[in-house]
Structure formats: structure tokens, C-alpha cells
Protein backbone atom coordinates (compact mmCIF):
# COMPACT_ATOMS: atom_id res chain seq x y z
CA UNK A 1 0.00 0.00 0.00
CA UNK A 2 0.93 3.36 -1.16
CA UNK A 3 1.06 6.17 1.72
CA UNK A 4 -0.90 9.02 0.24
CA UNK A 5 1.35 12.58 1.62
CA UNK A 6 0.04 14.61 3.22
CA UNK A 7 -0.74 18.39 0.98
CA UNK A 8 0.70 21.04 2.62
CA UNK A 9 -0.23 24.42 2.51
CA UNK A 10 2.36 27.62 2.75
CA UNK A 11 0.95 30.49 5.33
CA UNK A 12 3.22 33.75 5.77
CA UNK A 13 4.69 34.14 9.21
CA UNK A 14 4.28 37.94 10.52
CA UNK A 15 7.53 37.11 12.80
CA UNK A 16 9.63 36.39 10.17
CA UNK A 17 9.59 38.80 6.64
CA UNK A 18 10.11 35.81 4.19
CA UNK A 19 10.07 32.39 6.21
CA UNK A 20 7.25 30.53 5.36
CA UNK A 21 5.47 27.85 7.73
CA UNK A 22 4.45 25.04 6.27
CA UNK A 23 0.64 23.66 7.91
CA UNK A 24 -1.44 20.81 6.57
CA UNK A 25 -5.13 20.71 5.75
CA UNK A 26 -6.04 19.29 9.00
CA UNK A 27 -4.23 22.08 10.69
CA UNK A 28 -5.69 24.66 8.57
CA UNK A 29 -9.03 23.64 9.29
CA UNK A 30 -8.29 23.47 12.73
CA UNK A 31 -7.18 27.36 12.67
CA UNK A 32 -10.18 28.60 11.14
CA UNK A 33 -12.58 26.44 12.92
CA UNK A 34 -11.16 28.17 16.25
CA UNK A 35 -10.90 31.42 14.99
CA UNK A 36 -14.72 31.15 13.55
CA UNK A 37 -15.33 30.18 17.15
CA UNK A 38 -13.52 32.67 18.41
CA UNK A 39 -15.47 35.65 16.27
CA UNK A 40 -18.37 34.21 17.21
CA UNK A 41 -18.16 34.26 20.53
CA UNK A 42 -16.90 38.11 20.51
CA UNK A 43 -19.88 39.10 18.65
CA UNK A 44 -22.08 37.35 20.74
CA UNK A 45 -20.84 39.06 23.58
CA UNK A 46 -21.27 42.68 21.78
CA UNK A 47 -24.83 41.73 20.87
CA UNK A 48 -25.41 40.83 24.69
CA UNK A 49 -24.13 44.22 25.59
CA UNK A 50 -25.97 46.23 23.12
CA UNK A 51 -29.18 44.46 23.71
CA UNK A 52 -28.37 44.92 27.27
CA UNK A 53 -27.38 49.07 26.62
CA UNK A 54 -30.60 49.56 24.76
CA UNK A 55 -32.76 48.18 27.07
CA UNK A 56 -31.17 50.37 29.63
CA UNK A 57 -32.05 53.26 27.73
CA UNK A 58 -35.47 52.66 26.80
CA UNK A 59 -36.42 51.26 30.37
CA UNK A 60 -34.08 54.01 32.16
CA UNK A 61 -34.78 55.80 35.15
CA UNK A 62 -37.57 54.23 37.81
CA UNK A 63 -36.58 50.70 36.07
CA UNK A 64 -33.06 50.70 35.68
CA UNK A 65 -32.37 49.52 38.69
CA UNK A 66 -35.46 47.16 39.21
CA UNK A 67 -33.76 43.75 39.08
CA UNK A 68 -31.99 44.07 42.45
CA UNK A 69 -34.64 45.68 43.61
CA UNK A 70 -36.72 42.63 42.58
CA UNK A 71 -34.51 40.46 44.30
CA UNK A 72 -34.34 42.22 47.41
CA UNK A 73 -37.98 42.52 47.63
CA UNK A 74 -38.17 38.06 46.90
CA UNK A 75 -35.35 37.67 49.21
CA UNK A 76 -36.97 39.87 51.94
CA UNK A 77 -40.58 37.85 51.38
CA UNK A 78 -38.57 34.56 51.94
CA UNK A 79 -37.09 35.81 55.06
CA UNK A 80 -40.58 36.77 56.29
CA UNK A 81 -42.50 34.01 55.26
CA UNK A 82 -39.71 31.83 57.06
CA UNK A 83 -39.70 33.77 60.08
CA UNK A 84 -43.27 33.90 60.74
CA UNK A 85 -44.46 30.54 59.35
CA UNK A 86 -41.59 28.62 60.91
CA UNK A 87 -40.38 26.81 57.38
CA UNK A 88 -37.15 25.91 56.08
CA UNK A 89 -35.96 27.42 52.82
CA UNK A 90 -37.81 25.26 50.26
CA UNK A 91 -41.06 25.35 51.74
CA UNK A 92 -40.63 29.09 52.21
CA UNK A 93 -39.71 29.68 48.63
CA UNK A 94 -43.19 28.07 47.76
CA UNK A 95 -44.48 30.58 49.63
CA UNK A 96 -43.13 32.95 47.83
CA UNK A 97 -44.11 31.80 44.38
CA UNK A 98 -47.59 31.00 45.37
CA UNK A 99 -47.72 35.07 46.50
CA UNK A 100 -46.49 35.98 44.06
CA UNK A 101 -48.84 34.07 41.40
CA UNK A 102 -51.68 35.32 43.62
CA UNK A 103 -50.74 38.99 43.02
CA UNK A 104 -50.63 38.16 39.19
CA UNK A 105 -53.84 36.71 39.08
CA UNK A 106 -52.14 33.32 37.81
CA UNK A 107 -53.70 29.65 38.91
């Protein structure tokens, strides 16, 4: 049986004016499969933070700062119910969610 070489592929070094690195399909693939990766990931971030900055602007002031006061507020409820009703952390958390569906209107 006949070993089939391997085709390389010459890529210019930015170290080195002139040197050339030679890289084989496997490896080139390799390279842009990470650096695909890679640009996706960065743009997914941006998107995050420009979904993220718009929504800050159009929900500014009284709401901008409404999901730790939201939490707070749920934390503060669990601590009550807990307190008063004499339950553990689970069964108080029910408590929560079952005020807070009643408040809603939700079954």
C-alpha cells in the first residue's frame, strides 16, 4: 500500500519577513474552525451588551435599577415568610411563588 502525503499548505509568518510555515489541511481547518469560534463568541458578547445598553435606555430611570430591587424585595418575602411561618428554605420559597402568582392573578 501506497502512503498518500500529506498536501501542505504555505501560510506567511508575521515574525519572520520571508520564512514561510508550512501547515497541513487538517491544521488549517483546525485554525479557522477556532478562529470562527472565536469571532463568534466576541460578537455574541457585543450583541449581549448592546441588547443589554438599549434596554437600559429605553427602560431608564424608575426601572433601571429594578432587578436588584426585585430580588431584594423576593429575598426579603422569603425571610418573612420563614420567620413567621416557621419553614425551612424550600417550603418558604413556595411561599413565595404562590404570592407571588396570587398577586398576578395566575392559577
Amino acid at each position: 500500500m501506497k502512503k498518500r502525503k500529506k498536501q501542505l499548505y504555505h501560510m506567511s509568518q508575521k515574525k519572520c519577513r520571508g520564512c514561510k510555515m508550512k501547515i497541513t489541511k487538517r491544521q488549517l481547518k483546525r485554525i479557522i474552525k477556532e478562529e470562527k469560534q472565536q469571532l463568534l463568541s466576541e460578537t455574541g458578547d457585543q450583541v449581549d451588551q448592546n441588547l443589554k445598553a438599549y434596554q437600559d435606555g429605553i427602560f431608564g430611570g424608575d426601572f433601571a435599577d429594578l432587578e436588584p430591587r426585585m430580588e431584594d424585595a423576593i429575598y426579603s418575602a422569603l425571610d418573612m415568610f420563614m420567620q413567621v411561618n416557621g419553614v425551612n428554605e424550600a417550603e418558604g420559597s413556595q411561599l413565595v411563588i404562590d404570592y407571588v402568582k396570587e398577586i398576578l392573578g395566575m392559577p
